[in-house]
Protein backbone atom coordinates (compact mmCIF):
# COMPACT_ATOMS: atom_id res chain seq x y z
CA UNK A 1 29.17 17.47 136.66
CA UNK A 2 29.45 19.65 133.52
CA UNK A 3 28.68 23.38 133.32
CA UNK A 4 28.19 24.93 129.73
CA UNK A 5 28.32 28.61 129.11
CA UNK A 6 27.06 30.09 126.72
CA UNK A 7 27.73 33.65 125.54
CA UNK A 8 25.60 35.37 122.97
CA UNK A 9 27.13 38.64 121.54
CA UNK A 10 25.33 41.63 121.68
CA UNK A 11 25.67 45.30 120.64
CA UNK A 12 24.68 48.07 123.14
CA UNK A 13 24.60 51.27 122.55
CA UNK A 14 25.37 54.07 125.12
CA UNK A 15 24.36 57.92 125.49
CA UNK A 16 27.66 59.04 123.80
CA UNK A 17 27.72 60.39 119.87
CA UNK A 18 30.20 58.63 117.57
CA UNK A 19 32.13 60.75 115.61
CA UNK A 20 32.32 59.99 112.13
CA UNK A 21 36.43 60.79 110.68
CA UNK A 22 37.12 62.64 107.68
CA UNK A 23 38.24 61.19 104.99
CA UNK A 24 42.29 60.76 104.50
CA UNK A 25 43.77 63.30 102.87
CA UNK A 26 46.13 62.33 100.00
CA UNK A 27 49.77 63.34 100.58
CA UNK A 28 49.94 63.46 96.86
CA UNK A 29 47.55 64.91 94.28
CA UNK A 30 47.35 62.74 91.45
CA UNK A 31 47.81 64.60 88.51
CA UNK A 32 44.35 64.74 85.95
CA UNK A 33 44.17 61.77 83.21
CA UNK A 34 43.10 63.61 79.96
CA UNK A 35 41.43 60.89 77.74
CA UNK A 36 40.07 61.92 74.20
CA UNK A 37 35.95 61.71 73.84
CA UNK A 38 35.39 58.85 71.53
CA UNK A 39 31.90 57.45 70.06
CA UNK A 40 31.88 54.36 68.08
CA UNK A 41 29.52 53.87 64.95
CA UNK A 42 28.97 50.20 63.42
CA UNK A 43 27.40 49.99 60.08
CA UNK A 44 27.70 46.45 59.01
CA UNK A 45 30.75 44.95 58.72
CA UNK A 46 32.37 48.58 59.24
CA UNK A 47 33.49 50.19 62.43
CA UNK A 48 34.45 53.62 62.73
CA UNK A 49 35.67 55.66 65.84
CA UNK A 50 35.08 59.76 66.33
CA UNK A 51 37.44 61.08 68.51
CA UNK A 52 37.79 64.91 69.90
CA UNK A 53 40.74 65.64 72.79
CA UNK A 54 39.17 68.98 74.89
CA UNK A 55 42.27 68.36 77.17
CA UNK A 56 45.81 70.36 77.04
CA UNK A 57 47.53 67.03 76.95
CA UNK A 58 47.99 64.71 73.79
CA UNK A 59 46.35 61.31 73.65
CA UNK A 60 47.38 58.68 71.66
CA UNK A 61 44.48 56.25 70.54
CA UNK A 62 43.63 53.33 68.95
CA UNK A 63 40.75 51.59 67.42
CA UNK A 64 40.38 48.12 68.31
CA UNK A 65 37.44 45.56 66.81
CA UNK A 66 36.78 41.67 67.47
CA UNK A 67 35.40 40.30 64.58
CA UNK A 68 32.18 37.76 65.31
CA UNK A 69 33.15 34.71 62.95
CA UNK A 70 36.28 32.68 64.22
CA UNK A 71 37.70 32.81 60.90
CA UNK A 72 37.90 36.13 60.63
CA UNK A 73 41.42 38.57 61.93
CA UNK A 74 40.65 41.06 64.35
CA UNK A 75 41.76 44.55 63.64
CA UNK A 76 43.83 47.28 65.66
CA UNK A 77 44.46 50.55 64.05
CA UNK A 78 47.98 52.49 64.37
CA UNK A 79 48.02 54.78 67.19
CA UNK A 80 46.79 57.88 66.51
CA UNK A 81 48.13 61.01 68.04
CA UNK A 82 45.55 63.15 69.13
CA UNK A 83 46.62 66.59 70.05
CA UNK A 84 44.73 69.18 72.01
CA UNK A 85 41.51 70.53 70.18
CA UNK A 86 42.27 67.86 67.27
CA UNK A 87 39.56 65.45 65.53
CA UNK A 88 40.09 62.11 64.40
CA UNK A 89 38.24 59.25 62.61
CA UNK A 90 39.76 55.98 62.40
CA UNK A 91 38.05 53.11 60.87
CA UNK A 92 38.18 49.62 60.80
CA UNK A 93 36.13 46.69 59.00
CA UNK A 94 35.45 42.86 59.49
CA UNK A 95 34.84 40.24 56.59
CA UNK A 96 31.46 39.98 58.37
CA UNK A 97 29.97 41.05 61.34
CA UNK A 98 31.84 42.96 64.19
CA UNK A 99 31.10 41.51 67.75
CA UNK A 100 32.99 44.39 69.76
CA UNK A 101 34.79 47.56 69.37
CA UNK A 102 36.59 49.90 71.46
CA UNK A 103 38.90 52.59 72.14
CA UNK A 104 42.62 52.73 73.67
CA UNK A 105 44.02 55.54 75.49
CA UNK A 106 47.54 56.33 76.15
CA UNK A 107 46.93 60.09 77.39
CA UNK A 108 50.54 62.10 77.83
CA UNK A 109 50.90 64.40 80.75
CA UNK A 110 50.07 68.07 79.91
CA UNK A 111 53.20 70.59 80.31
CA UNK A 112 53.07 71.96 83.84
CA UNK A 113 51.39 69.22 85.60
């Protein structure tokens, strides 16, 4: 003779209030990352990048673009350092038409922090 069991799980729940836990605290503060506001403009075959740091701390960016046609070199502009309250432009063109373009950050730690 054979005797199968069978055991279904099941969830019950009793009178008593879970407590929910606070969220761990960080032993560490990790210090701010100041990153430059950039917008991008593409007019044709032209991309150009407007950049404004509102943050104590220099950041050094770049303006990268991907060019659409295979035959055509991508372009990366040099690093630009952008100190605090400084303005940049930096512009970049394609042969033809410009598939993507985007910004690099390498933000620098601001004195004290």
């Amino acid at each position: 003779m054979t005797v199968l069991l069978w055991a279904t799980p099941t969830a019950s729940r009793t009178g008593s209030r879970q407590e929910q836990q606070s969220p761990r605290q960080h032993t560490r503060e990790q210090p701010p990352d100041y990153r430059a506001d950039c917008g991008t403009v593409i007019d044709g075959s032209k991309a150009t990048a407007y950049c404004h740091n509102p943050y104590p701390a220099t950041d050094r960016i770049r303006l990268h673009v991907e060019c659409a046609r295979w035959w055509d070199v991508d372009a990366d502009s040099a690093p630009v350092e952008l100190h605090p309250a400084g303005y940049a432009e930096l512009t970049q063109r394609c042969w033809k038409e410009i598939r993507a373009v985007w910004i690099s950050h390498q933000p620098q730690r601001a004195a004290g922090t």
